[in-house]
Protein backbone atom coordinates (compact mmCIF):
# COMPACT_ATOMS: atom_id res chain seq x y z
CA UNK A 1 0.00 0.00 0.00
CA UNK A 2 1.19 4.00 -0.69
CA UNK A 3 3.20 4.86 2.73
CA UNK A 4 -0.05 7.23 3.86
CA UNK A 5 -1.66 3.98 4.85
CA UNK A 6 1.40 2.67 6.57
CA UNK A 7 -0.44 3.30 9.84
CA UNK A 8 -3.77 1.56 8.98
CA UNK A 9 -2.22 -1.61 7.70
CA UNK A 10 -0.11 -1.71 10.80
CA UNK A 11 -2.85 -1.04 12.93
CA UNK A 12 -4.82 -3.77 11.07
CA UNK A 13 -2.23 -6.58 12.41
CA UNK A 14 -0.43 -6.99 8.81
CA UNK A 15 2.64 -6.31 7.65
CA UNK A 16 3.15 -3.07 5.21
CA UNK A 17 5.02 -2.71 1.91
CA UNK A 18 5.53 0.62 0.11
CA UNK A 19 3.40 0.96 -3.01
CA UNK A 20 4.66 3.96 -5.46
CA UNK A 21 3.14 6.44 -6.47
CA UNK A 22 1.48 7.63 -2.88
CA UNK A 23 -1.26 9.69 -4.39
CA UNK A 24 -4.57 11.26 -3.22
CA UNK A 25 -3.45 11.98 0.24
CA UNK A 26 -3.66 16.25 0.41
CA UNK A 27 -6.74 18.69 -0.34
CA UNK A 28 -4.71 20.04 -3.30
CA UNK A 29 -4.33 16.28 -5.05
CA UNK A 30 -7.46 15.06 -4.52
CA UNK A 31 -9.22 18.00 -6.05
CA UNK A 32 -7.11 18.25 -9.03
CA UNK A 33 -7.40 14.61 -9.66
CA UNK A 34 -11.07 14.22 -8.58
CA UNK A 35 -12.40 16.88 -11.24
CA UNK A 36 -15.32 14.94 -13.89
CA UNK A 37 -13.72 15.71 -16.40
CA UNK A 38 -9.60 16.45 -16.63
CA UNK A 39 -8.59 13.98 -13.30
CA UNK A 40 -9.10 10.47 -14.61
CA UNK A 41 -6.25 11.82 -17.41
CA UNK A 42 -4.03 14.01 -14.87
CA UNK A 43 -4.19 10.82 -12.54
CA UNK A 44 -2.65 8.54 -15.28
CA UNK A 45 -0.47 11.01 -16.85
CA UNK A 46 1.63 12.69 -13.75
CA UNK A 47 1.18 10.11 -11.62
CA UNK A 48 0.46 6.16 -12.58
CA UNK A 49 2.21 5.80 -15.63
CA UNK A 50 5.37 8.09 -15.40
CA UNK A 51 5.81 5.91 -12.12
CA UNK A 52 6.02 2.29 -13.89
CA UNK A 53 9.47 1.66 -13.32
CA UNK A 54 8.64 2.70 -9.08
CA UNK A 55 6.03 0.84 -9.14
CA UNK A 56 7.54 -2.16 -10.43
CA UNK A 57 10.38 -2.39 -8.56
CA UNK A 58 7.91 -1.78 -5.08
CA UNK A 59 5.85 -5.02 -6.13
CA UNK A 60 9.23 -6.71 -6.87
CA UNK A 61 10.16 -6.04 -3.60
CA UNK A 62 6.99 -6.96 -1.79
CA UNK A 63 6.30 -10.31 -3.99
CA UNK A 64 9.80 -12.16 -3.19
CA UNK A 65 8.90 -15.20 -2.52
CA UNK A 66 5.17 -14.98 -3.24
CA UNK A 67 3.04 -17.89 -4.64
CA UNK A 68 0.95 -15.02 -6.08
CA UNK A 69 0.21 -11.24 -6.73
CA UNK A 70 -3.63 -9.93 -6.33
CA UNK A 71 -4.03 -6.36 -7.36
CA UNK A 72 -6.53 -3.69 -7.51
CA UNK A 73 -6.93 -0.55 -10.00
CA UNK A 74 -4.41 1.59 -11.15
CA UNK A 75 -1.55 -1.62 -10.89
CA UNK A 76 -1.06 -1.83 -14.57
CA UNK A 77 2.26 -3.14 -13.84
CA UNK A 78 1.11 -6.09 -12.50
CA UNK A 79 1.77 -8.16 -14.96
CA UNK A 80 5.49 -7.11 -15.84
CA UNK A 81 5.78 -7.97 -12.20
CA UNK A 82 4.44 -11.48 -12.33
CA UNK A 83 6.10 -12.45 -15.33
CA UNK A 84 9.44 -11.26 -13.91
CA UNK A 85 8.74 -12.76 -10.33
CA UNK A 86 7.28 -16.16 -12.20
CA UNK A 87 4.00 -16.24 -10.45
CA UNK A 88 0.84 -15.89 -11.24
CA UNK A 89 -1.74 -12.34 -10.44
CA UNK A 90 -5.39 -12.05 -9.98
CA UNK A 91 -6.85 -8.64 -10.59
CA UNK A 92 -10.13 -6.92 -8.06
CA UNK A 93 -12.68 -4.89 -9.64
CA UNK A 94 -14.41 -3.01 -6.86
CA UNK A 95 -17.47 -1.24 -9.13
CA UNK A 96 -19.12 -2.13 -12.67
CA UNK A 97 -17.42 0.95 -14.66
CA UNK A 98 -14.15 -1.01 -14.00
CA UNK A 99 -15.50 -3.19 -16.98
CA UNK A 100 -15.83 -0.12 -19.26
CA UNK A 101 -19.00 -2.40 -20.88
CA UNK A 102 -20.45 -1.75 -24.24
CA UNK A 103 -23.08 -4.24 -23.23
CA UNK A 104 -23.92 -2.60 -19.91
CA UNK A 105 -22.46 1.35 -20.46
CA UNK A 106 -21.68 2.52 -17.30
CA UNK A 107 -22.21 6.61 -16.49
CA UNK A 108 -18.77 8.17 -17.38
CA UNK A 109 -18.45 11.38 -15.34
CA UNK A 110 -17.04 13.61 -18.47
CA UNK A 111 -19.54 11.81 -20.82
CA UNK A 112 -22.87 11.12 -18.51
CA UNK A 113 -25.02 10.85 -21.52
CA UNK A 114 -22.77 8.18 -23.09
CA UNK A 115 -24.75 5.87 -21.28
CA UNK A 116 -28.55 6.05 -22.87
CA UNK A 117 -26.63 5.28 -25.77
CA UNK A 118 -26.95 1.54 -25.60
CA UNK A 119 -28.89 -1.17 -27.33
CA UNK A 120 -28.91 -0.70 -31.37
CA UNK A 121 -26.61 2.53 -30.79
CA UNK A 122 -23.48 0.83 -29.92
CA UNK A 123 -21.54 2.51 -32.35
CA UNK A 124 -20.76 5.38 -30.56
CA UNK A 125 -19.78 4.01 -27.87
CA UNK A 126 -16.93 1.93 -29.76
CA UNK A 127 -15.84 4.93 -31.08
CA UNK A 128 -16.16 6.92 -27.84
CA UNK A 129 -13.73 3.72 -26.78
CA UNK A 130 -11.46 3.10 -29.80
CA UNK A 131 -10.41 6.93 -28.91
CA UNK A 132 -9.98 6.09 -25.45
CA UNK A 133 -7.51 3.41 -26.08
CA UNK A 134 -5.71 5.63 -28.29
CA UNK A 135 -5.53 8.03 -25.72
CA UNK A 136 -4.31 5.75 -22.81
CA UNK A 137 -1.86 4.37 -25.47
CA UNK A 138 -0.24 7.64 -25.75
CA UNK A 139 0.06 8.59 -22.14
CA UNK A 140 1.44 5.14 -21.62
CA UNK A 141 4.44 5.25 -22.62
CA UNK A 142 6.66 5.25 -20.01
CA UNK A 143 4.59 1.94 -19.63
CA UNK A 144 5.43 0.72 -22.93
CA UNK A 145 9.17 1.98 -22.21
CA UNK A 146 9.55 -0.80 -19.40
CA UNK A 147 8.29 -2.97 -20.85
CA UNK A 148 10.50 -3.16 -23.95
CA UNK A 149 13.43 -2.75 -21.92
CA UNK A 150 12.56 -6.08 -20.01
CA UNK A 151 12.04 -7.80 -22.78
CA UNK A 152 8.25 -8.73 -22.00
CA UNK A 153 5.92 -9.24 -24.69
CA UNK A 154 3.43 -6.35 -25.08
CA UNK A 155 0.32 -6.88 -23.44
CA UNK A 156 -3.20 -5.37 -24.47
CA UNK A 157 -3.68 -1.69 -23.80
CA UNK A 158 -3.08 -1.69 -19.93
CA UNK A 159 -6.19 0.25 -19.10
CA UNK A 160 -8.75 -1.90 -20.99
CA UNK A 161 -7.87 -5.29 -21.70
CA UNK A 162 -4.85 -5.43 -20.18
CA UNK A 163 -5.64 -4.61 -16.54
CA UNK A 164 -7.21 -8.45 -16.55
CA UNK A 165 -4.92 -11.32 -15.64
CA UNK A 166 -5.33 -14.66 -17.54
CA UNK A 167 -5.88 -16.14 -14.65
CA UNK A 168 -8.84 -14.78 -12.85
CA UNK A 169 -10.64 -11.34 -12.31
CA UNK A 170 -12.74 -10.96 -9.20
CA UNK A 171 -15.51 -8.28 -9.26
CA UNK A 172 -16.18 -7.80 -5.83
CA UNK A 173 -20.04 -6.57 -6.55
CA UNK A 174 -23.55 -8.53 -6.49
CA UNK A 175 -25.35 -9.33 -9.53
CA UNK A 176 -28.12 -7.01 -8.35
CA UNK A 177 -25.87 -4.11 -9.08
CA UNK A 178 -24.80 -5.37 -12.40
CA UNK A 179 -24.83 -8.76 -13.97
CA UNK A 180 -21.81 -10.54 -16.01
CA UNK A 181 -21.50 -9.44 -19.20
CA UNK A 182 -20.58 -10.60 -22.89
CA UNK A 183 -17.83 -8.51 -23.29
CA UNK A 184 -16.24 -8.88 -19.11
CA UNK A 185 -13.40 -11.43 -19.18
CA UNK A 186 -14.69 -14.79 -19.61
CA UNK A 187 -12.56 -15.92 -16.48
CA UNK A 188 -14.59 -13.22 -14.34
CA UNK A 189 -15.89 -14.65 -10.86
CA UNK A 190 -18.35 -12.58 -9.32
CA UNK A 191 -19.23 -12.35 -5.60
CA UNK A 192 -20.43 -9.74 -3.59
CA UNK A 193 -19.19 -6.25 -1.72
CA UNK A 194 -16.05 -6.96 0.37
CA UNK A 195 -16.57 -5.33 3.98
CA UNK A 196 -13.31 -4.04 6.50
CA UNK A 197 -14.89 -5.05 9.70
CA UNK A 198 -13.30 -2.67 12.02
CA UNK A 199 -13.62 -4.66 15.86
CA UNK A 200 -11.49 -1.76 17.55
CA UNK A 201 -13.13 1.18 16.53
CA UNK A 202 -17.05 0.05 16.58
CA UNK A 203 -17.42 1.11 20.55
CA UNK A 204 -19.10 4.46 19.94
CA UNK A 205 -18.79 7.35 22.28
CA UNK A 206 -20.94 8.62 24.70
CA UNK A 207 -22.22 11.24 22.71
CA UNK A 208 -22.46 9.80 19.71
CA UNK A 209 -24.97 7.03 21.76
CA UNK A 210 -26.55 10.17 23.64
CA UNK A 211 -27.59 11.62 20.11
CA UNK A 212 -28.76 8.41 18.49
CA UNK A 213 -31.04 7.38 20.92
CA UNK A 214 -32.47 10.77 21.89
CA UNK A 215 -34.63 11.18 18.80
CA UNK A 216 -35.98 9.70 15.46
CA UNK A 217 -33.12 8.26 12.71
CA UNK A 218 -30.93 10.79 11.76
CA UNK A 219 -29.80 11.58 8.24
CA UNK A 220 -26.19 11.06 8.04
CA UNK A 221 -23.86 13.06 5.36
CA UNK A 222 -20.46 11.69 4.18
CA UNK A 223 -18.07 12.19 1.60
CA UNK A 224 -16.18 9.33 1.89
CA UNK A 225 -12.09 9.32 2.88
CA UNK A 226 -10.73 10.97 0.24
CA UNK A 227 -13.64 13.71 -1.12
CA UNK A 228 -14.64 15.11 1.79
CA UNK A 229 -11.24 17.29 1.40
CA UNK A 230 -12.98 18.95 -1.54
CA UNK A 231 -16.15 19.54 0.56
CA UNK A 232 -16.50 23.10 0.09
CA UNK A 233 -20.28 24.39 1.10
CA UNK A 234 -21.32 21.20 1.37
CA UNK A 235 -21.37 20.71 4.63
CA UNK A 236 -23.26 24.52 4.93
CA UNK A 237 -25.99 24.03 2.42
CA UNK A 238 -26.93 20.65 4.66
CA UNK A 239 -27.00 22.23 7.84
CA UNK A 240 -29.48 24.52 6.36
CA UNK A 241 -31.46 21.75 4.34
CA UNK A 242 -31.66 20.16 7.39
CA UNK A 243 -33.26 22.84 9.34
CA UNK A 244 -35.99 23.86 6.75
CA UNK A 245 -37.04 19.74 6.68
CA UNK A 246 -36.47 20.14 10.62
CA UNK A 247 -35.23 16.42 10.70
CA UNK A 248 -31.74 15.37 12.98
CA UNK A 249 -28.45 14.57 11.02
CA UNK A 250 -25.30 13.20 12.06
CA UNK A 251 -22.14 14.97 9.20
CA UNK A 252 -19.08 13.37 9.12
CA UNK A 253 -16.81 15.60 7.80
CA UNK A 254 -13.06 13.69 8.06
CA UNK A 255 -10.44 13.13 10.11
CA UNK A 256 -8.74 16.30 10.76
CA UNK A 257 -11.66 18.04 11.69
CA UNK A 258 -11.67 17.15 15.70
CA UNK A 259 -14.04 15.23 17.74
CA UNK A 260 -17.40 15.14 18.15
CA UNK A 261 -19.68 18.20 18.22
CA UNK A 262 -23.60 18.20 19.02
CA UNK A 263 -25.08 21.51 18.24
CA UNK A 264 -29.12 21.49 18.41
CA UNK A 265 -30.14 18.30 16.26
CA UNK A 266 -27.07 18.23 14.22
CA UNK A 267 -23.82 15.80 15.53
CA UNK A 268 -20.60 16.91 13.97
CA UNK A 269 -18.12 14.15 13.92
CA UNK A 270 -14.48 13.46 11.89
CA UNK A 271 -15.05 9.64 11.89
CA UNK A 272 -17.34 7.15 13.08
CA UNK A 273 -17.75 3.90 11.07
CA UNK A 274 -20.38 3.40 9.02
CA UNK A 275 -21.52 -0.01 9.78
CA UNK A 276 -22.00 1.91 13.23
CA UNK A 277 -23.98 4.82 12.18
CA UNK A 278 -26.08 3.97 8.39
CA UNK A 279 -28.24 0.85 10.03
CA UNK A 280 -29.64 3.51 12.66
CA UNK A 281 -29.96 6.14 9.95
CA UNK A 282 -32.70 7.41 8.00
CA UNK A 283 -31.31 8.53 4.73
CA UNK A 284 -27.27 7.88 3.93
CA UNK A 285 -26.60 11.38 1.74
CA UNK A 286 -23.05 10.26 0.31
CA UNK A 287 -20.84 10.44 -2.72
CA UNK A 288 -21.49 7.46 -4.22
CA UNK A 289 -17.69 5.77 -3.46
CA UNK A 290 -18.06 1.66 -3.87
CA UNK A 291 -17.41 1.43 -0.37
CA UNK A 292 -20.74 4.10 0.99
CA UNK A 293 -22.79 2.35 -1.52
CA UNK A 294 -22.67 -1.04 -0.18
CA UNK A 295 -22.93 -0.17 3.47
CA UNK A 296 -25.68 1.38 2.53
CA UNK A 297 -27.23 -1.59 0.80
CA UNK A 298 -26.23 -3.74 3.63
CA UNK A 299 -28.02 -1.84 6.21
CA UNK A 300 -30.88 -1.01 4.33
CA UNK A 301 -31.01 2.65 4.18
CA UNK A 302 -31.77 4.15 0.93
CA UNK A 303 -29.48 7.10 -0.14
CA UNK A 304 -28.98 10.34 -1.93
CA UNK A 305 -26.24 10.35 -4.03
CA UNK A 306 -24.01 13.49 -5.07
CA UNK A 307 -21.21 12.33 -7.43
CA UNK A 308 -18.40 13.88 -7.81
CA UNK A 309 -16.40 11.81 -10.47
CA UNK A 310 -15.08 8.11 -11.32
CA UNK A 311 -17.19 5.65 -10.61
CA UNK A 312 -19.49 7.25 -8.21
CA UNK A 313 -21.80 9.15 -11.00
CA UNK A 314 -22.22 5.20 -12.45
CA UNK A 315 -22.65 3.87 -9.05
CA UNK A 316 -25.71 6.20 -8.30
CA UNK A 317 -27.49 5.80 -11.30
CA UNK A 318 -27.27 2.12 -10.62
CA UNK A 319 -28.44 2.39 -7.41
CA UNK A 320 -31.43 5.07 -8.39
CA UNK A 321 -32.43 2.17 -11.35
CA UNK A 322 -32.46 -0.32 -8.53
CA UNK A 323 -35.15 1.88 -6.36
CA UNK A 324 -33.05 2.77 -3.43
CA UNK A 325 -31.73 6.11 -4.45
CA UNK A 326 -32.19 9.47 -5.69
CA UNK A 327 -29.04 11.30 -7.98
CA UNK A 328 -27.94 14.54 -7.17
CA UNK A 329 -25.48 16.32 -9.52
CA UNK A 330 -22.89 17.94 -7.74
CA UNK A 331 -22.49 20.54 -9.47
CA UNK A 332 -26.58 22.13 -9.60
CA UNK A 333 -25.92 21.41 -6.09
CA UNK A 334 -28.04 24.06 -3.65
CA UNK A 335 -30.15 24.63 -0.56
CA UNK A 336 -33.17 24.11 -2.60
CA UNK A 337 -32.25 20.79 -4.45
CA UNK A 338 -30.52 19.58 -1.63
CA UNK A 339 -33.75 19.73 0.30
CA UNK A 340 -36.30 18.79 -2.10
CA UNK A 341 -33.77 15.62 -3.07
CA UNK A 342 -34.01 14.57 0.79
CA UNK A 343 -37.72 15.28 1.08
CA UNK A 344 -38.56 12.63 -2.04
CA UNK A 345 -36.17 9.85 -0.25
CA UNK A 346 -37.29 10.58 3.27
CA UNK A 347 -41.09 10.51 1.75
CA UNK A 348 -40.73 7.37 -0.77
CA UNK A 349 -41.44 4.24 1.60
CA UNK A 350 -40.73 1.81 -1.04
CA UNK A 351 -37.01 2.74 -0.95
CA UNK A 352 -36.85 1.42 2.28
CA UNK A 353 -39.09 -2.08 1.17
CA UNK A 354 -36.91 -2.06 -1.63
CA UNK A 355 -33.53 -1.57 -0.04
CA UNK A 356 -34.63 -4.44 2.80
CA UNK A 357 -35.17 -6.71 -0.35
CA UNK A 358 -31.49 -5.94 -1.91
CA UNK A 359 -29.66 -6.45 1.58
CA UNK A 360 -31.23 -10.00 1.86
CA UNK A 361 -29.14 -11.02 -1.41
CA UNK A 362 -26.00 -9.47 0.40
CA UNK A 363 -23.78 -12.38 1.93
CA UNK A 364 -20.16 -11.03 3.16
CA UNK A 365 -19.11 -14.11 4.89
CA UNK A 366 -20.42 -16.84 1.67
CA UNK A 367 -19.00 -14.09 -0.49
CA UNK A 368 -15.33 -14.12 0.53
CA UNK A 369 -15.04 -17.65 0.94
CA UNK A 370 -15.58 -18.21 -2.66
CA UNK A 371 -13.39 -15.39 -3.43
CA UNK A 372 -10.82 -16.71 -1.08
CA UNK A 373 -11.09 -19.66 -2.27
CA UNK A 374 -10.69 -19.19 -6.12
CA UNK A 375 -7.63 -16.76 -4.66
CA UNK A 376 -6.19 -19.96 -3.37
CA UNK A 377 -7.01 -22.22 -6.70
CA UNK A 378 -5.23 -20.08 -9.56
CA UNK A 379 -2.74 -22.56 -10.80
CA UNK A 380 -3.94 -25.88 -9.14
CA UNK A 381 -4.78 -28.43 -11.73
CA UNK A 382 -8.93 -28.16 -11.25
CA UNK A 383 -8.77 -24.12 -11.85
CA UNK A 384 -9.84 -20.89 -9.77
CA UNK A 385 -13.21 -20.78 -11.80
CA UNK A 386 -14.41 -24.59 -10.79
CA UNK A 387 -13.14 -24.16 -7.20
């Protein structure tokens, strides 16, 4: 992992390796490489790609004597590594965009309309594609540079087709949010949302206990680990959405911000886990990260979503289809629309019916045994897929 999470993986019992380039940890980064439409590029051109040769020497040094690599996004290096190390690699998809689908477009935050393009109007999307790849081509080079110069083959363009290891892809997503489809990998196994359990942080303070049982279900506002640094007003135009509706909200609003803060029948807090706080609230108002989405399916609280870029705009829409959400673009974002989108969630009952029907389909335990064990059969002689 990038040396900011040093801590966390220490403090989750394991062992930590630095992971190169250590992005998205100030204000200033994550808001130039969270913007809809320029930070998916800036992202891979300053930062990923320019850093292949770091990268592969810091999964080098962490795989040494590994029976196998599994990797997330943004690894494209991956395989470079595993061919050099002479193991094989797995690659996680966390959300459906990963798959970039003609089949099953996803919302692209620079292109939202791309996606009612679908059925006999696939044509534009291939081309909306085909320039993609010739895009990604050209701000891979450095890529393409170390890979020549160890003598790999090439592989397929690293941020399509070449992301996915022979071996086995995992999308770590229920079918509910989005089914396999023709054009995924064929060696894709599909499970469900992986959760981070967090044992020694769920004991809740005093005041955090005081507030939740003092009144009705608060609405509870995040923005996720890494957005809420580009909150803004955000956390302003709630308070005061909240106080016209004249419901109780709990805002999370990150780390550095201090401890908890109870002003009238709004709770200020920098962090309190969400499996703690979403099953006791009445409407999760988030940013539509992989990670807010599925708590919120698991504990059955139907959401507003405000996207602010990558997969998050796809995420809500997918969500919104599925009954348990409303969209709110981020940037039409005021008082006004920020209170009329909480009144139609807060009114709608059927969200809730509907978002107690999704969360009986959700399995963590069942889930990552199968991926664990599929993990544990890439190269035995009956095959990750069978296991």
């Amino acid at each position: 992992a990038a040396e900011s999470f040093a801590r966390d993986v220490a403090g989750a019992g394991f062992a930590h390796c630095r992971l190169r380039p250590d992005v998205l940890c100030s204000p200033a980064q994550v808001r130039q490489y969270s913007d809809p439409e320029k930070g998916p590029e800036r992202l891979l051109r300053t930062e990923v790609f320019p850093a292949s040769e770091t990268t592969y020497a810091d999964l080098l040094a962490a795989g040494r004597g590994a029976d196998l690599l599994v990797v997330g996004e943004l690894l494209y290096v991956a395989p470079l590594a595993a061919k050099t190390l002479g193991i094989p690699w797995v690659n996680v998809i966390l959300a459906p965009s990963s798959f970039l689908s003609i089949c099953d477009p996803c919302v692209l935050a620079p292109l939202p309309a791309l996606s009612r393009l679908g059925g006999l109007s696939y044509w534009p999307l291939r081309a909306v594609m085909a320039i993609g790849r010739h895009l990604t081509e050209h701000w891979a080079r450095p890529f393409r540079d170390l890979e020549r110069r160890l003598g790999h083959p090439p592989v397929p363009n690293p941020v399509y087709a070449g992301k996915h290891s022979p071996h086995l892809v995992l999308a770590l997503f229920p079918e509910f949010l989005a089914p396999k489809q023709p054009d995924w990998p064929a060696n894709v196994l599909q499970t469900g949302f992986p959760y981070f359990e967090q044992p020694s942080q769920t004991v809740l303070s005093a005041d955090v206990n005081k507030f939740l049982d003092e009144g009705p279900p608060p609405v509870v506002f995040t923005l996720g680990s890494a957005v809420v640094m580009m909150a803004d007003d955000f956390y302003d135009l709630a308070a005061e959405a909240v106080r016209r509706i004249g419901c109780r909200a709990i805002f999370l609003v990150g780390r550095e911000k201090g401890s908890v803060h109870v002003a009238g029948d709004i709770l200020r807090a920098a962090y309190i886990p969400l499996e703690e706080v979403f099953p006791r609230a009445s409407v999760a108002v988030h940013h539509g990260g992989i990670g807010s989405c599925a708590m919120a399916f698991r504990s059955r609280v139907p959401s507003l979503v405000i996207p602010f870029g990558y997969d998050q705009p796809d995420n809500g829409a997918r969500m919104e289809r599925l009954g348990v959400a409303r969209v709110l673009p981020r940037r039409r974002l005021t008082v006004n629309r920020l209170e009329r989108g909480l009144r139609s969630v807060l009114e709608d009952g059927r969200m809730v019916q509907r978002a107690g029907e999704l969360a009986r389909d959700i399995h963590p335990q069942d889930d990552m045994l199968r991926a664990v064990a599929a993990i544990e059969g890439v190269g035995s002689p009956t095959g990750a897929l069978e296991k």
